[in-house]
C-alpha atoms as a PDB file:
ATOM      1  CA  UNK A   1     -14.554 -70.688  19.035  1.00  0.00           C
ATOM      2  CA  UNK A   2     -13.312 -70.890  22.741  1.00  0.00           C
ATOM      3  CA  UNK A   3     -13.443 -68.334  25.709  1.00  0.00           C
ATOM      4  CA  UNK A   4      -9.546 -67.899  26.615  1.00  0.00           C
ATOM      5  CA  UNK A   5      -9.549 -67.609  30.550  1.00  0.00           C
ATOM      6  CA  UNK A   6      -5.792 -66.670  31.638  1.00  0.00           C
ATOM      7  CA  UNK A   7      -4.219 -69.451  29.825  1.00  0.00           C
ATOM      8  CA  UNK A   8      -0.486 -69.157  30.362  1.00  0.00           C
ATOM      9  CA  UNK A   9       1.267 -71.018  27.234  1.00  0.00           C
ATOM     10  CA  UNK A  10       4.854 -72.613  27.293  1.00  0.00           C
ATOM     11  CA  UNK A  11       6.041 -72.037  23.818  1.00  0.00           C
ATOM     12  CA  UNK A  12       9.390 -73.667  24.187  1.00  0.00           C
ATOM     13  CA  UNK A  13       8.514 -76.940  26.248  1.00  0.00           C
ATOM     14  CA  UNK A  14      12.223 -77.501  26.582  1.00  0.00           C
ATOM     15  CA  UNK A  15      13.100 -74.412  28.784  1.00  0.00           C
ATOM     16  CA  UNK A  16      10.283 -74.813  30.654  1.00  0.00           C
ATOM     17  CA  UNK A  17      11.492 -75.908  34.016  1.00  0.00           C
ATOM     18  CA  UNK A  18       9.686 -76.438  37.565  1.00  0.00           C
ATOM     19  CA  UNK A  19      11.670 -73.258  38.748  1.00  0.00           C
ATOM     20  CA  UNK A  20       9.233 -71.135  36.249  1.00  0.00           C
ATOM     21  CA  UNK A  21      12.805 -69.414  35.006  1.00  0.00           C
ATOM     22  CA  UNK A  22      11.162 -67.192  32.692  1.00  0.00           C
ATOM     23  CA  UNK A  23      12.370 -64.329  31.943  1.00  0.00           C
ATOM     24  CA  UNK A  24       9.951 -61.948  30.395  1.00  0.00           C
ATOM     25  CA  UNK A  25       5.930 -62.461  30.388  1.00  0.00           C
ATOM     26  CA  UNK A  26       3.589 -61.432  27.209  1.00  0.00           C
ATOM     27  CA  UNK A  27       0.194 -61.125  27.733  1.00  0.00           C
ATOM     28  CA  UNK A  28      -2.848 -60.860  25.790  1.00  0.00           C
ATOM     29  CA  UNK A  29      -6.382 -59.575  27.068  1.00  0.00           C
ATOM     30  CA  UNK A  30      -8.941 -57.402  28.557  1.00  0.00           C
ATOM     31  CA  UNK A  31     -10.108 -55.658  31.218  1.00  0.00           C
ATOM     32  CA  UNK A  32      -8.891 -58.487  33.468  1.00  0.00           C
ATOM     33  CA  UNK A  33      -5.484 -58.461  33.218  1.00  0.00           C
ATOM     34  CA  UNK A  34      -5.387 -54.433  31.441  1.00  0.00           C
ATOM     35  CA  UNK A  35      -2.246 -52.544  33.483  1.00  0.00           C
ATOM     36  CA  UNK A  36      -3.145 -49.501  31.774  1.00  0.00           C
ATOM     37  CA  UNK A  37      -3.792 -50.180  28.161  1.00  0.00           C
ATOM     38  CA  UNK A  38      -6.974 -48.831  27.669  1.00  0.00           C
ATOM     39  CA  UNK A  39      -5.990 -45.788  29.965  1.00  0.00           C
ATOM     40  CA  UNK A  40      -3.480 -45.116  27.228  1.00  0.00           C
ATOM     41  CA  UNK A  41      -5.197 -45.367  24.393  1.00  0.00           C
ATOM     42  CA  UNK A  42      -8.840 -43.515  26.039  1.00  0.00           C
ATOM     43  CA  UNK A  43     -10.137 -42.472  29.351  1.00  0.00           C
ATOM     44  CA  UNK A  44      -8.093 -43.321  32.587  1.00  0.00           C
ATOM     45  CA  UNK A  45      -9.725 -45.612  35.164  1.00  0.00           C
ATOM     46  CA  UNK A  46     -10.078 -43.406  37.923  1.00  0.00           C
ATOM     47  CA  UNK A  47     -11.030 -44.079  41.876  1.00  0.00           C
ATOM     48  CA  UNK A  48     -11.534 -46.076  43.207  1.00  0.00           C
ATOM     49  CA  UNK A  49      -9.558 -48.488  40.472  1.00  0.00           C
ATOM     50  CA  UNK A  50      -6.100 -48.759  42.357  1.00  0.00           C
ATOM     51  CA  UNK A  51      -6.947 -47.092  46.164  1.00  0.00           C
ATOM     52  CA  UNK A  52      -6.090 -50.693  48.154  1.00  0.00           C
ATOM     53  CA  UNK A  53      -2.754 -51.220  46.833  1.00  0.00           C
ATOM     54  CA  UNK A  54      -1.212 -48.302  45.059  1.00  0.00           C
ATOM     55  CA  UNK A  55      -2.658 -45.361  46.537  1.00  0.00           C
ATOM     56  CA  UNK A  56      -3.754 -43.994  43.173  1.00  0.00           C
ATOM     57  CA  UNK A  57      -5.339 -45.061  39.794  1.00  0.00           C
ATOM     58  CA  UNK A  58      -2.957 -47.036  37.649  1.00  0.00           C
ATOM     59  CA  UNK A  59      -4.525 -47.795  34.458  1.00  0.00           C
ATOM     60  CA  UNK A  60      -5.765 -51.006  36.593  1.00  0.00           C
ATOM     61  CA  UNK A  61     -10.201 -51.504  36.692  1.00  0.00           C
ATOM     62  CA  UNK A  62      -9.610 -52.610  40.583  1.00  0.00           C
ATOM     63  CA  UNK A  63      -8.996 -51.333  43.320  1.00  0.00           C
ATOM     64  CA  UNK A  64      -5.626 -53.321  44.084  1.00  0.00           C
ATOM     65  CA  UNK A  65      -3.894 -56.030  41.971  1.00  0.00           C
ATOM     66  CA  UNK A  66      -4.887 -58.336  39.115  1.00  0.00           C
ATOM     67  CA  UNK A  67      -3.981 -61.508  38.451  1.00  0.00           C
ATOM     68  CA  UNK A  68      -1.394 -60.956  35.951  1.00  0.00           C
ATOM     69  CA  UNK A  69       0.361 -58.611  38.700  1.00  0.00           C
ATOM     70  CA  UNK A  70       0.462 -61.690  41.057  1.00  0.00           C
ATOM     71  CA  UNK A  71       2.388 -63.841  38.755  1.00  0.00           C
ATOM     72  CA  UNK A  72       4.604 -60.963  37.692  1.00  0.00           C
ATOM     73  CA  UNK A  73       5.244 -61.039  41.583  1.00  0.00           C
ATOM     74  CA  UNK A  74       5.440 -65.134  41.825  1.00  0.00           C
ATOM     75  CA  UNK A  75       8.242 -64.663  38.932  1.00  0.00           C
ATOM     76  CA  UNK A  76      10.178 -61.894  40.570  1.00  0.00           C
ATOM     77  CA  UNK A  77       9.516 -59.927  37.681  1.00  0.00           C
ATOM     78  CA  UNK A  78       8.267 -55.654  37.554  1.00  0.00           C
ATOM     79  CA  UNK A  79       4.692 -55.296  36.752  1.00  0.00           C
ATOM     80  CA  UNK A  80       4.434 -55.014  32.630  1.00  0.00           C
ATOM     81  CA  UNK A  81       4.138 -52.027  31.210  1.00  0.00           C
ATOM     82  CA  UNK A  82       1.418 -51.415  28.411  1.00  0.00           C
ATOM     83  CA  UNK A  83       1.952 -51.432  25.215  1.00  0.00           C
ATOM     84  CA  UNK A  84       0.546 -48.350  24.450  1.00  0.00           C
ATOM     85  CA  UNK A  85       1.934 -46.261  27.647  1.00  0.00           C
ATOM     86  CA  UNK A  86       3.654 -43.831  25.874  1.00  0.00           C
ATOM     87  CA  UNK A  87       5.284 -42.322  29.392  1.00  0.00           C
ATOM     88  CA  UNK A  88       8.280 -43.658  30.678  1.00  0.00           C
ATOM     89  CA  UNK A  89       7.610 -47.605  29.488  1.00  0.00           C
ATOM     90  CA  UNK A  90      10.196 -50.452  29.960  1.00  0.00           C
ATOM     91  CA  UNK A  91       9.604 -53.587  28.469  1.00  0.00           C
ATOM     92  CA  UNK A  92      12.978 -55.577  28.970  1.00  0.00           C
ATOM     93  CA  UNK A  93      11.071 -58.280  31.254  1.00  0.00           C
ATOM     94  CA  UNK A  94       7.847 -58.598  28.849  1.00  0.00           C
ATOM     95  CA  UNK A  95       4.824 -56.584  27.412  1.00  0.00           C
ATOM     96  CA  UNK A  96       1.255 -56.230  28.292  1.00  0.00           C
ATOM     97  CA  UNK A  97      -0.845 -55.925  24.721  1.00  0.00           C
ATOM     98  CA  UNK A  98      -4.718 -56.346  27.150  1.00  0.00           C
ATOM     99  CA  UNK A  99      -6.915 -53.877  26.858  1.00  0.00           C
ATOM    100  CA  UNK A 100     -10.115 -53.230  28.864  1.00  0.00           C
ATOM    101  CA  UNK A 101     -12.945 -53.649  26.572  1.00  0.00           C
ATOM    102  CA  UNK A 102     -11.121 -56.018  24.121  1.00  0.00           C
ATOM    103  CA  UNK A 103     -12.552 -59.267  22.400  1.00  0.00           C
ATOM    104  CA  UNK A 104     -11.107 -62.335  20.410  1.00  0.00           C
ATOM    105  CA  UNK A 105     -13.763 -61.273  17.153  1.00  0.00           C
ATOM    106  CA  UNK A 106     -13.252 -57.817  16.074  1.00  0.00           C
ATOM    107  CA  UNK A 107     -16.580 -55.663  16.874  1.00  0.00           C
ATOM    108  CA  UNK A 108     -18.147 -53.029  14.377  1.00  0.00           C
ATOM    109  CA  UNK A 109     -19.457 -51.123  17.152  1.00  0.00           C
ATOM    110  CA  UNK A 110     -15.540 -49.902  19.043  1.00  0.00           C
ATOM    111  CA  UNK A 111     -14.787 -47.246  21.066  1.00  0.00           C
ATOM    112  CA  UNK A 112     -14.192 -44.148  21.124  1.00  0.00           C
ATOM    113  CA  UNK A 113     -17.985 -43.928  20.047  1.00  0.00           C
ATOM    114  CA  UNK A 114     -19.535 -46.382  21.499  1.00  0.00           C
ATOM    115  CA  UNK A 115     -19.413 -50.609  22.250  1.00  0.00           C
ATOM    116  CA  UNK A 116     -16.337 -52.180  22.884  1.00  0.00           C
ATOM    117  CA  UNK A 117     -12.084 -51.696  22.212  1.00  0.00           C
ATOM    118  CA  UNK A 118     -11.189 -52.172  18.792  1.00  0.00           C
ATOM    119  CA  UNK A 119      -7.762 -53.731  20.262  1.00  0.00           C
ATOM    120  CA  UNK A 120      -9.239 -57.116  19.560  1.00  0.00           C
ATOM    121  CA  UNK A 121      -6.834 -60.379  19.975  1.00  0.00           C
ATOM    122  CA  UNK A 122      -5.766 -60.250  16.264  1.00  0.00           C
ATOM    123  CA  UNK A 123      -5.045 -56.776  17.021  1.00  0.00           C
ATOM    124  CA  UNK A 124      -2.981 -57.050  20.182  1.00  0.00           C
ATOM    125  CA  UNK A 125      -0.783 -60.233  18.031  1.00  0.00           C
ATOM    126  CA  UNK A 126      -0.190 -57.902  15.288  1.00  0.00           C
ATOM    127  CA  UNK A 127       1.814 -55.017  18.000  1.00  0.00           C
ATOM    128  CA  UNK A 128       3.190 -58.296  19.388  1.00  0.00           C
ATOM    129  CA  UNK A 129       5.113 -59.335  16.329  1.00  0.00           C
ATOM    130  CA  UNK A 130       5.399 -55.785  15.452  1.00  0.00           C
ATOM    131  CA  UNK A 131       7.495 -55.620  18.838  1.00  0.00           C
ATOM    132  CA  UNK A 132       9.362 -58.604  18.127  1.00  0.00           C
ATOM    133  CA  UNK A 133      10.676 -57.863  14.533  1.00  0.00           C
ATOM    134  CA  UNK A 134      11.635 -54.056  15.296  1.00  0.00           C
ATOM    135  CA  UNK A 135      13.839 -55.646  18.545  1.00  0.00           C
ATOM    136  CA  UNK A 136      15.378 -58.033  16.863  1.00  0.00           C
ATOM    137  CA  UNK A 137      16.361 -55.453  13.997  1.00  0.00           C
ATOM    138  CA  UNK A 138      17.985 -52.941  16.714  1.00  0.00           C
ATOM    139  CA  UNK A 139      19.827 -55.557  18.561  1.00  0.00           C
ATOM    140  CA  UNK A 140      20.872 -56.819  15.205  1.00  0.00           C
ATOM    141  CA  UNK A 141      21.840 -53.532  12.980  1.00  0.00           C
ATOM    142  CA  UNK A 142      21.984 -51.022  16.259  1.00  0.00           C
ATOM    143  CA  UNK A 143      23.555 -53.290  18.506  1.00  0.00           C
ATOM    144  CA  UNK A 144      21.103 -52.174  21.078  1.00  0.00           C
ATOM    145  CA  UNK A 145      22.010 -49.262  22.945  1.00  0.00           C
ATOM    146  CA  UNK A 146      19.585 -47.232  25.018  1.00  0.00           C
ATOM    147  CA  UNK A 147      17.540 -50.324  24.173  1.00  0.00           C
ATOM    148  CA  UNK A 148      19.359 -52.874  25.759  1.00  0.00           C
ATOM    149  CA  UNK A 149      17.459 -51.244  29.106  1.00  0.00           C
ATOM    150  CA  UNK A 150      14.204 -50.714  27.334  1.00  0.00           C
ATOM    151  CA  UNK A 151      13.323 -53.963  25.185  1.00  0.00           C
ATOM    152  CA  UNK A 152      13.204 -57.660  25.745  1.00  0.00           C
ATOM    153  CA  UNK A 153      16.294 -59.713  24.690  1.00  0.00           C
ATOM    154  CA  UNK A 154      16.211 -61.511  21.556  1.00  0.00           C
ATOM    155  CA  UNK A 155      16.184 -64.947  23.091  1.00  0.00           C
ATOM    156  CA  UNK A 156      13.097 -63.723  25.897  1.00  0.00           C
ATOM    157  CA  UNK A 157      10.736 -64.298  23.075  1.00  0.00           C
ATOM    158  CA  UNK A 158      11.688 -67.865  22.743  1.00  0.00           C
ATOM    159  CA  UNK A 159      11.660 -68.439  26.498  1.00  0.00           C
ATOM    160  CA  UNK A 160       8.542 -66.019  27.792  1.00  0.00           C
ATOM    161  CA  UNK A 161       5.540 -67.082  29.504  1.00  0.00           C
ATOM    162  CA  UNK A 162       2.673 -66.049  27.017  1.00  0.00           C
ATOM    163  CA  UNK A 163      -0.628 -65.655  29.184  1.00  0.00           C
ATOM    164  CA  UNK A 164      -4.057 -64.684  27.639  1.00  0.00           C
ATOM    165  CA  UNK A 165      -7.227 -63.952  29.583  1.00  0.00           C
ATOM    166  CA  UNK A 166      -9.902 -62.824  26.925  1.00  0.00           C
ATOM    167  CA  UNK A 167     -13.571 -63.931  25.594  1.00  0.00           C
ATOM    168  CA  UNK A 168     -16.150 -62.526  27.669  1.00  0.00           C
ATOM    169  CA  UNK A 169     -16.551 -59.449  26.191  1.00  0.00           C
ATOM    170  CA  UNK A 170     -17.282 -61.165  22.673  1.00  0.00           C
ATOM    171  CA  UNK A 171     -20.457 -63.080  24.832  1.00  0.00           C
ATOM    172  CA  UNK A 172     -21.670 -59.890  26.310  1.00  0.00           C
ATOM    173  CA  UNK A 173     -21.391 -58.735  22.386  1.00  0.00           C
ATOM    174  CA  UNK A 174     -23.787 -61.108  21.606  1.00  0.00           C
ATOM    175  CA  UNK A 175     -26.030 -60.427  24.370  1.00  0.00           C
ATOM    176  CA  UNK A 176     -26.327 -56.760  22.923  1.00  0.00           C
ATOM    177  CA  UNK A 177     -27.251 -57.530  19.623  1.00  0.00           C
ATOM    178  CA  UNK A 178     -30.127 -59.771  21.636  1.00  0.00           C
ATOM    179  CA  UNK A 179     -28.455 -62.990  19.548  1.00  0.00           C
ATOM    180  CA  UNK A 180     -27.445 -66.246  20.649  1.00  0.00           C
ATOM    181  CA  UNK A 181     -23.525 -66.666  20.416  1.00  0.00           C
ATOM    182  CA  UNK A 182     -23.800 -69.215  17.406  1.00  0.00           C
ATOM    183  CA  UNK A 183     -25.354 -66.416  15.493  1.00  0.00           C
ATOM    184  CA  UNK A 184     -22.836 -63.752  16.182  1.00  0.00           C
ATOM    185  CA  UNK A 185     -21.105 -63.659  12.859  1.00  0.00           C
ATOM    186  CA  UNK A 186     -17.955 -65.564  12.506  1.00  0.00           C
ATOM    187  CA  UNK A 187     -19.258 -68.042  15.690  1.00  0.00           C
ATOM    188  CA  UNK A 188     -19.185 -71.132  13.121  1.00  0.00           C
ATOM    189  CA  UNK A 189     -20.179 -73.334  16.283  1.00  0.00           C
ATOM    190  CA  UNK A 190     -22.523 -72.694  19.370  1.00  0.00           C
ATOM    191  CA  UNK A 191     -20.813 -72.238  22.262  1.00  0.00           C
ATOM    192  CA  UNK A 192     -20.822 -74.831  25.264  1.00  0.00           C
ATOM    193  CA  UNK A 193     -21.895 -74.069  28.533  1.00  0.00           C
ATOM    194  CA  UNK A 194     -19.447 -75.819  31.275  1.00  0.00           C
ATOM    195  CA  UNK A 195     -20.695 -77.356  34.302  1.00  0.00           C
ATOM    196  CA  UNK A 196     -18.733 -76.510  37.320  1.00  0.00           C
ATOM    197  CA  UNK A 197     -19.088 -73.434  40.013  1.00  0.00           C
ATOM    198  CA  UNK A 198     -18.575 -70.499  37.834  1.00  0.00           C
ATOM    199  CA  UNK A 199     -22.118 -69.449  37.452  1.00  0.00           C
ATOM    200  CA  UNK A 200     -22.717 -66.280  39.854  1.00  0.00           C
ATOM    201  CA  UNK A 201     -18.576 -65.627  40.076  1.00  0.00           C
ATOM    202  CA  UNK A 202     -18.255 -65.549  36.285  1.00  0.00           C
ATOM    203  CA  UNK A 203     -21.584 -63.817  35.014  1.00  0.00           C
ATOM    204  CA  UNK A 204     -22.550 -66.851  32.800  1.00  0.00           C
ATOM    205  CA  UNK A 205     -26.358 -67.917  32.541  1.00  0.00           C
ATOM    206  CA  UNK A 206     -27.775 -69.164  34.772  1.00  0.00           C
ATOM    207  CA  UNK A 207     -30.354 -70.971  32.645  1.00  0.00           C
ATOM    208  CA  UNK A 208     -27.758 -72.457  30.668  1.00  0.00           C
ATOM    209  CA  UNK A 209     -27.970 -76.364  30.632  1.00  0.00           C
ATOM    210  CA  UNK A 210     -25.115 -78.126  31.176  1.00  0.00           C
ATOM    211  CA  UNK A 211     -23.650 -79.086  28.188  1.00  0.00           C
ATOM    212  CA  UNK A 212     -25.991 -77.299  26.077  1.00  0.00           C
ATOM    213  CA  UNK A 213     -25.096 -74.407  23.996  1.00  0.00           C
ATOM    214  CA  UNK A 214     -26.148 -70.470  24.562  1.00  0.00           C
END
């Protein structure tokens, strides 16, 4: 089992060039990289998520940008759209499937009652291929249409950046059930703590030994 801290993959190697040509970005997560997800789906973040940059609450928990946004930027690509925005969405240049709340393992206790999202990573793959099969059926039987402004390409899927930024909320999981993380079930192995600098910007123990597990 391994935290997943905004990891952007390169699934075809080959068209992966040092001009970062990519045409679409999918990304996969939580609350850190979230463009409106979980406002979608529950309660909108409200102020001050989204005073510094856009004036307003956008589905974003901050009060300007996230991470994801910057390399949207980088790439000269819109901000994504969330998958679950069901007002005025456009997903020709890529997808966001993060949702605030979200974990890699699936949770018992999910919202709306209580604990965490129950759009867990699994989850947020299965709208992912979901969105990929029903695209490449209307580009291939409806020859597009409307769509052709409104859904990635066929080939985009093959040369996307894929970026995931998830795991944390499956340790704080653990932490409320008062467990260590190789107890939480479906943790077959403990998990490691890293030595580095991350300790007071990243939440993790403090008491954690290097290289020992929590």
């Amino acid at each position: 089992m391994a935290l997943l801290y905004f990891v952007p993959l390169l699934l075809n190697h080959a068209y992966a060039s040092s001009n970062c040509d990519f045409p679409a970005i999918f990304n996969f997560g939580d609350s850190n990289s979230d463009t409106g997800g979980y406002g979608a789906a529950f309660q909108p973040p409200t102020k001050p998520n989204g005073e510094t940059f856009f004036r307003r609450p956008v589905g974003r928990f901050s009060d300007g940008r996230l991470i994801i946004d910057f390399l949207a930027e980088g790439l000269g690509l819109p901000y994504l759209h969330a998958y679950l925005d069901a007002v005025g969405p456009n997903f020709t240049n890529g997808v966001n499937f993060a949702t605030a709340a979200s974990t890699i393992l699936p949770q018992r206790n999910v919202l709306p009652l209580d604990g965490f999202s129950p759009f867990s990573l699994n989850l947020q793959y299965i709208r992912f291929t979901r969105l990929r099969n029903n695209s490449h059926f209307i580009f291939n039987h409806a020859k597009g249409g409307v769509f052709d402004y409104l859904l990635p390409k066929k080939d985009y899927y093959s040369r996307a950046l894929y970026t995931f930024d998830i795991g944390h909320n499956d340790m704080t999981a653990a932490l409320f059930a008062n467990m260590s993380i190789s107890e939480v079930r479906g943790f077959e192995k403990p998990l490691v703590a890293c030595c580095g600098y991350g300790v007071d910007q990243f939440n993790y123990s403090p008491q954690a030994q290097c290289g020992g597990t929590i």
